[in-house]
PDB file of N, CA and C in Angstrom:
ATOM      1  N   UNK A   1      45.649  70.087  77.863  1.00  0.00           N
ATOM      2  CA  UNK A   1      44.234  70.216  78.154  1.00  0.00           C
ATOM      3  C   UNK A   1      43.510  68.943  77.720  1.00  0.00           C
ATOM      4  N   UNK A   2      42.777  68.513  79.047  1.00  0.00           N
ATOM      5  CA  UNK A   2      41.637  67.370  77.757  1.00  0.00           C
ATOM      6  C   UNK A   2      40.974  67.631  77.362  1.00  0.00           C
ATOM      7  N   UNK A   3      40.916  66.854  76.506  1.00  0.00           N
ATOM      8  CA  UNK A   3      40.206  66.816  75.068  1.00  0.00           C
ATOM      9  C   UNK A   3      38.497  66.715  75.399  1.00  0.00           C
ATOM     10  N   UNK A   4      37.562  67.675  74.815  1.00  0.00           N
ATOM     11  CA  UNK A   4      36.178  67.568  75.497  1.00  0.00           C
ATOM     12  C   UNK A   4      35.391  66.467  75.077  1.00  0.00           C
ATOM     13  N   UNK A   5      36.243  65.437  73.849  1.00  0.00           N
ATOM     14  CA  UNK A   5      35.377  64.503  73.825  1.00  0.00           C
ATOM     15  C   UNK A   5      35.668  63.184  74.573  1.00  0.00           C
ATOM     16  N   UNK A   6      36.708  63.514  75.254  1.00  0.00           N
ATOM     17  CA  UNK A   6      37.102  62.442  76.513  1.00  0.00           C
ATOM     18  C   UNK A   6      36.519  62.957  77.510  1.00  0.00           C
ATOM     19  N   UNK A   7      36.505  64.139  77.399  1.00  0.00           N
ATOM     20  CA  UNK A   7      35.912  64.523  79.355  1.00  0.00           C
ATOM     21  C   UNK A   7      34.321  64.573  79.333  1.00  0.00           C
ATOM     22  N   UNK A   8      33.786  64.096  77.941  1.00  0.00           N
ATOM     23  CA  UNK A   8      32.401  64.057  78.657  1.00  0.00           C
ATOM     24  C   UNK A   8      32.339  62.313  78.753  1.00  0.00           C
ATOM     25  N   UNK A   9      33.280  61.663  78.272  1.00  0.00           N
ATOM     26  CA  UNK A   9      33.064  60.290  78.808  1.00  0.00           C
ATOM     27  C   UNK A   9      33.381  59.280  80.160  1.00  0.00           C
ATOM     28  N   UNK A  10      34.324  60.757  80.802  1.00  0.00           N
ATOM     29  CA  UNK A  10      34.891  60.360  81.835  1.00  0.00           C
ATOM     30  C   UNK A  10      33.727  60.444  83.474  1.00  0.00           C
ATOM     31  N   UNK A  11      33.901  59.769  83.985  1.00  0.00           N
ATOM     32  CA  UNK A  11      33.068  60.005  85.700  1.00  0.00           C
ATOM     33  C   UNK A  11      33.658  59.815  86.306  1.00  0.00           C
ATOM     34  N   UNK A  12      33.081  59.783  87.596  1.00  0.00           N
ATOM     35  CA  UNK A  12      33.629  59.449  88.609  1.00  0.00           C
ATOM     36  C   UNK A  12      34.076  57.745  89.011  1.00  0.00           C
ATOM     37  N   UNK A  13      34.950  57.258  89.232  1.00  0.00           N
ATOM     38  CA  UNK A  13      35.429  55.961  89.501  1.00  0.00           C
ATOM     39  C   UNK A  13      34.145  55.327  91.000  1.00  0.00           C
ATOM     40  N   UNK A  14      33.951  55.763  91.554  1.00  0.00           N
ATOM     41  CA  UNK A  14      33.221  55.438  92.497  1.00  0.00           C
ATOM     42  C   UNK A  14      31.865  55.805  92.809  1.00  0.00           C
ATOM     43  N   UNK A  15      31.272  57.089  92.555  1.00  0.00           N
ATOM     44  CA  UNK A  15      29.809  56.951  92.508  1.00  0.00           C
ATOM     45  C   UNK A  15      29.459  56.956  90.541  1.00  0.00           C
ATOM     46  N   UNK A  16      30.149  56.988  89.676  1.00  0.00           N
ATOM     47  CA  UNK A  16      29.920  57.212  88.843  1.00  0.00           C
ATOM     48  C   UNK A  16      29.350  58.219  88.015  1.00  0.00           C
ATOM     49  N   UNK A  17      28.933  59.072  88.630  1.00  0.00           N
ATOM     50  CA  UNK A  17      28.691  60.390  88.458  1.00  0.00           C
ATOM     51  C   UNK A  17      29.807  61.473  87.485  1.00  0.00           C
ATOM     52  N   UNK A  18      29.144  62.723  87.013  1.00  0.00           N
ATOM     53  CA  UNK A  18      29.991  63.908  85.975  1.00  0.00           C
ATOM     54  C   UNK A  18      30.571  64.373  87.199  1.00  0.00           C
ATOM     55  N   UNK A  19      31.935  64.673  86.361  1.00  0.00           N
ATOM     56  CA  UNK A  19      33.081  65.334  87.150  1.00  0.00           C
ATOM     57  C   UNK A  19      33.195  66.562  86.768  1.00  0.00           C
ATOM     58  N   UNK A  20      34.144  67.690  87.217  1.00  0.00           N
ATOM     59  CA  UNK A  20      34.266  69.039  87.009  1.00  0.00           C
ATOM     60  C   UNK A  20      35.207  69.166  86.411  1.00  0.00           C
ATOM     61  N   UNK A  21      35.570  69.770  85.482  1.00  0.00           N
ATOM     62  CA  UNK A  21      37.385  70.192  85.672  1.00  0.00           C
ATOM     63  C   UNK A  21      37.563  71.663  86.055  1.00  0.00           C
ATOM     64  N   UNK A  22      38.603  71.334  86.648  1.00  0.00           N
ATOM     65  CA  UNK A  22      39.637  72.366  87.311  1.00  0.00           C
ATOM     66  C   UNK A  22      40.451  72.885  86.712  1.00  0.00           C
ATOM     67  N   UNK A  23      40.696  73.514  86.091  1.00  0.00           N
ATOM     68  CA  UNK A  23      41.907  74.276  85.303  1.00  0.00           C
ATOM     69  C   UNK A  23      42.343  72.922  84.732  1.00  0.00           C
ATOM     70  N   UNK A  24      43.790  72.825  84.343  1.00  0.00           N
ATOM     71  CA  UNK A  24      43.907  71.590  83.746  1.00  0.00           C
ATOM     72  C   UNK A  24      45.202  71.005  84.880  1.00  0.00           C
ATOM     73  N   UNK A  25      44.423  71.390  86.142  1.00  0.00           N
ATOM     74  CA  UNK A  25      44.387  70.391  87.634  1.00  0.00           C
ATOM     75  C   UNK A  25      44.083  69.216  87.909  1.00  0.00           C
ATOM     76  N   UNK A  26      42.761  69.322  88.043  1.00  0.00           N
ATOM     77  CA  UNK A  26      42.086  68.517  89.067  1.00  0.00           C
ATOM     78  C   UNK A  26      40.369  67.894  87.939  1.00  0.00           C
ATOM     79  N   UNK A  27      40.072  66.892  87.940  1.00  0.00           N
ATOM     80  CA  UNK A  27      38.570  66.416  87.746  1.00  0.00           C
ATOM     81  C   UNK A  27      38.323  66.447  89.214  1.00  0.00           C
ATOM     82  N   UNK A  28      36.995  67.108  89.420  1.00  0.00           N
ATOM     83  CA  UNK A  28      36.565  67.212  90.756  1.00  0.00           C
ATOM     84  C   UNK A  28      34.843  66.304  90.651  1.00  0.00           C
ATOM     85  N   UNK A  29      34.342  66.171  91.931  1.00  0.00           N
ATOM     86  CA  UNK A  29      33.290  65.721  92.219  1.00  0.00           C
ATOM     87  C   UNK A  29      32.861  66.430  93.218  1.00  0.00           C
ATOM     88  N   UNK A  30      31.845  67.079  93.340  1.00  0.00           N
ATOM     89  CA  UNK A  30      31.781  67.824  94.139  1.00  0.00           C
ATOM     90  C   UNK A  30      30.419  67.250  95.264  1.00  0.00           C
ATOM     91  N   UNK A  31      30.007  65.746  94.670  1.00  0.00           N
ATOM     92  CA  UNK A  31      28.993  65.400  95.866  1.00  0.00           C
ATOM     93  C   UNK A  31      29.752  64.314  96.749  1.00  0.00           C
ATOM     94  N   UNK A  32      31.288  64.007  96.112  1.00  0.00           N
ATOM     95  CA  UNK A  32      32.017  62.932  97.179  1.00  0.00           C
ATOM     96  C   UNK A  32      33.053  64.193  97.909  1.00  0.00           C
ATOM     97  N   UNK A  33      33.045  65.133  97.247  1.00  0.00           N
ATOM     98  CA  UNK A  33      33.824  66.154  97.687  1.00  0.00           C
ATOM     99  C   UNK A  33      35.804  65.535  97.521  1.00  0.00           C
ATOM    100  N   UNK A  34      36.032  64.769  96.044  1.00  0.00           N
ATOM    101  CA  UNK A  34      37.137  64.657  95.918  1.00  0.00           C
ATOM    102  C   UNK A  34      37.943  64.818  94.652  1.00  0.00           C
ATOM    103  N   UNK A  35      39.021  65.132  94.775  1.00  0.00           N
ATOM    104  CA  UNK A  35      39.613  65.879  93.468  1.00  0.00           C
ATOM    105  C   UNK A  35      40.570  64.631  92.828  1.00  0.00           C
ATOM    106  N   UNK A  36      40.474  64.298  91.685  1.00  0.00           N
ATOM    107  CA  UNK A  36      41.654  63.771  91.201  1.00  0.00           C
ATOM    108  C   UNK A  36      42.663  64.377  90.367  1.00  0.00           C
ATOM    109  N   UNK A  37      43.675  64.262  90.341  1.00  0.00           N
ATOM    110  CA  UNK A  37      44.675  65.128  89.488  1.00  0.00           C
ATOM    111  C   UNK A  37      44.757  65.178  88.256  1.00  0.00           C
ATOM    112  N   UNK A  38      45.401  65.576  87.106  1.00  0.00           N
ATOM    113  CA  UNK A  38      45.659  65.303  86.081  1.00  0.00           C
ATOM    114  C   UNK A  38      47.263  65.831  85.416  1.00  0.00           C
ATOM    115  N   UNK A  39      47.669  64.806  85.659  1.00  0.00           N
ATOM    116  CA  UNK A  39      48.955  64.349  84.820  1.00  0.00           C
ATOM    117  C   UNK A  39      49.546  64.600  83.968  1.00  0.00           C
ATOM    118  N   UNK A  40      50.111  65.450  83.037  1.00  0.00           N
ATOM    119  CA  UNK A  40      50.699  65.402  82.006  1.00  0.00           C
ATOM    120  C   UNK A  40      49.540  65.253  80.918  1.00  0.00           C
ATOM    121  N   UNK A  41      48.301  66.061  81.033  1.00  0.00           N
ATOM    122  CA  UNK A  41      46.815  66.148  80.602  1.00  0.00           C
ATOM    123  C   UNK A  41      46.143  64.437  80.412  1.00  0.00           C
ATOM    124  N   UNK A  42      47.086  63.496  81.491  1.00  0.00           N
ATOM    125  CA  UNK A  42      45.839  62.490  81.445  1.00  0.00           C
ATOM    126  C   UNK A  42      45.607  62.644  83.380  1.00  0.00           C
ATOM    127  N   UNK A  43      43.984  62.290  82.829  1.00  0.00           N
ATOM    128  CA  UNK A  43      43.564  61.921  84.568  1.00  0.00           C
ATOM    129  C   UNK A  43      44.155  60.689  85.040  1.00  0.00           C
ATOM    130  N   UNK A  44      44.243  61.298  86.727  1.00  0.00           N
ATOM    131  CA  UNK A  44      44.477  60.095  87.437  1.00  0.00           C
ATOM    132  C   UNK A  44      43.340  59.550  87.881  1.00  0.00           C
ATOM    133  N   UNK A  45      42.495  58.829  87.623  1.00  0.00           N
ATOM    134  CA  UNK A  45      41.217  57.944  88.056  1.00  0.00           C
ATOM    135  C   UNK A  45      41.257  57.318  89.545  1.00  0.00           C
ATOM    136  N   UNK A  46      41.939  56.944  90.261  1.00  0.00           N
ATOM    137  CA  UNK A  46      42.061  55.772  90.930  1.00  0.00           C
ATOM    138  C   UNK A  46      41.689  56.657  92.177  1.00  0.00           C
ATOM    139  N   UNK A  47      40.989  55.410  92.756  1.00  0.00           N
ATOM    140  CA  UNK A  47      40.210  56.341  94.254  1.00  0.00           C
ATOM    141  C   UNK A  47      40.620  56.603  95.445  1.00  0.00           C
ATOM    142  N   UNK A  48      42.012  55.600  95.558  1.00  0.00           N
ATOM    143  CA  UNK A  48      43.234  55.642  96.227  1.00  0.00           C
ATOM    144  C   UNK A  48      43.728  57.270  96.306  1.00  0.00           C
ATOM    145  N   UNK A  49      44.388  57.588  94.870  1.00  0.00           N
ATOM    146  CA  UNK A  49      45.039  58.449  94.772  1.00  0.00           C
ATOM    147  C   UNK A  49      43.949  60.060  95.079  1.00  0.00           C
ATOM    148  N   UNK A  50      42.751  59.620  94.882  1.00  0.00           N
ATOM    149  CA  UNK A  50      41.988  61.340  95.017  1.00  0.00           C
ATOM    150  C   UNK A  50      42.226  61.981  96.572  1.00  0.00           C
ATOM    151  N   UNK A  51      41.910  63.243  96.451  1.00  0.00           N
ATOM    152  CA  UNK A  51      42.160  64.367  97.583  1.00  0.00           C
ATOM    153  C   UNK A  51      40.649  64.307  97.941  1.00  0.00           C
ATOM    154  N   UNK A  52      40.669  63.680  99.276  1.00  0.00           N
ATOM    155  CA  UNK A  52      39.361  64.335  99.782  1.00  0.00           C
ATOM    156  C   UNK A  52      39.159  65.686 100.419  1.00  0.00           C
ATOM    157  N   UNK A  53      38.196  66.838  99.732  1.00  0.00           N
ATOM    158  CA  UNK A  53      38.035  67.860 100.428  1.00  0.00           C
ATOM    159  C   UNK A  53      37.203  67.909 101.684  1.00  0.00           C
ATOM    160  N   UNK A  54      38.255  68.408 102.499  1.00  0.00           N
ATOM    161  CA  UNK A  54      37.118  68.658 103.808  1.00  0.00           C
ATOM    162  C   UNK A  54      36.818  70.256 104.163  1.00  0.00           C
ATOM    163  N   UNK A  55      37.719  70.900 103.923  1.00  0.00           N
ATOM    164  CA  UNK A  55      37.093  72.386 103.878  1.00  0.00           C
ATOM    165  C   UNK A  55      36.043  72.905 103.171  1.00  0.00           C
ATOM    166  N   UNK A  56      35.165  73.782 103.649  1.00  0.00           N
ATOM    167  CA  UNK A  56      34.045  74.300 103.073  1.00  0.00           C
ATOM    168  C   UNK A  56      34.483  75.030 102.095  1.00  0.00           C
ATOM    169  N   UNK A  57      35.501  76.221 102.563  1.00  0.00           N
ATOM    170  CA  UNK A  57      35.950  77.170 101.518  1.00  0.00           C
ATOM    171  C   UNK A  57      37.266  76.691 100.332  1.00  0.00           C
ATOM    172  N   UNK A  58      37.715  75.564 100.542  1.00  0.00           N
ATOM    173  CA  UNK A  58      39.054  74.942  99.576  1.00  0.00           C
ATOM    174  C   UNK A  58      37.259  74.410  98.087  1.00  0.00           C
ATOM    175  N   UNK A  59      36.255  73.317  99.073  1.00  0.00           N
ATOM    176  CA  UNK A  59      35.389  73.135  98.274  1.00  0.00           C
ATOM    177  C   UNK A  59      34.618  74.151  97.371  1.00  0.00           C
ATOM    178  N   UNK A  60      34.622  75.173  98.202  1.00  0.00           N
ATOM    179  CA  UNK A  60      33.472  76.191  97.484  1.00  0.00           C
ATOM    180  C   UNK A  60      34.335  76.933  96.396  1.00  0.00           C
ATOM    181  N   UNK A  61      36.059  76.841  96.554  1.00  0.00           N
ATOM    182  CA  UNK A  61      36.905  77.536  95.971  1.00  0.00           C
ATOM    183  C   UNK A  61      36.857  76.773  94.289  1.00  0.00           C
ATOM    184  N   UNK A  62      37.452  75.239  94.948  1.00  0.00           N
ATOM    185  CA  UNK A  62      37.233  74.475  93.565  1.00  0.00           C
ATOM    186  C   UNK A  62      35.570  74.555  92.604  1.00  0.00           C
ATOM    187  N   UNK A  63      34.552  74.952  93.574  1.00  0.00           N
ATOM    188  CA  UNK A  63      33.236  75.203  92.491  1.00  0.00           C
ATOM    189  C   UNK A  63      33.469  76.201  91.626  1.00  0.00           C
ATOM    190  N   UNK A  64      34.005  77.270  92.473  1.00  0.00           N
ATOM    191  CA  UNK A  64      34.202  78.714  91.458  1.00  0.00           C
ATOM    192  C   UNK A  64      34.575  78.590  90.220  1.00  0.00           C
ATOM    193  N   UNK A  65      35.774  77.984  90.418  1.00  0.00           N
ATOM    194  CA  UNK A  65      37.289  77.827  89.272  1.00  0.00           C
ATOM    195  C   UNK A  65      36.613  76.993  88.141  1.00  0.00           C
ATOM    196  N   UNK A  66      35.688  75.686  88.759  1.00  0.00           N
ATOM    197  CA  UNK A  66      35.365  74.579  87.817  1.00  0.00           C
ATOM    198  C   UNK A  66      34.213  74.695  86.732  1.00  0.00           C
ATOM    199  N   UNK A  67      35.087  74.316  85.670  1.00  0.00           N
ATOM    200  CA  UNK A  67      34.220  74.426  84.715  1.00  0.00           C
ATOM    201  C   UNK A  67      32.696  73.231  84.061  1.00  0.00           C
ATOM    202  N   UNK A  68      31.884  73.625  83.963  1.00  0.00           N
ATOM    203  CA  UNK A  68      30.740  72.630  84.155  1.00  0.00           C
ATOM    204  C   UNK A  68      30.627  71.715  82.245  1.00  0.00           C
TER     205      UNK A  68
END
């Protein structure tokens, strides 16, 4: 799990913006609509590697789950 005093320092790599977490999945963004993974409890940052969501309901699924 990360650690909450890393995940409030962490953003988004590209708009810079707070990220979500996902179970101990995904840091999500939910205004670029893309997920990055997390590794062996470190994030993967890189903007290359994120999942862009294009479904409404995969997106609205990851809001549910994510913790603010």
């Amino acid at each position: 799990m990360i650690d909450e005093r890393l995940r409030s320092l962490l953003v988004c790599p590209e708009d810079r913006g707070p990220l979500l977490l996902v179970g101990n999945e995904f840091l999500y963004n939910p205004r670029l609509r893309r997920a990055y993974r997390i590794e062996a409890d470190v994030p993967v940052l890189l903007i290359s590697e994120a999942v862009t969501i294009t479904d409404d309901a995969e997106h609205q699924g990851l809001l549910d789950r994510a913790e603010s």
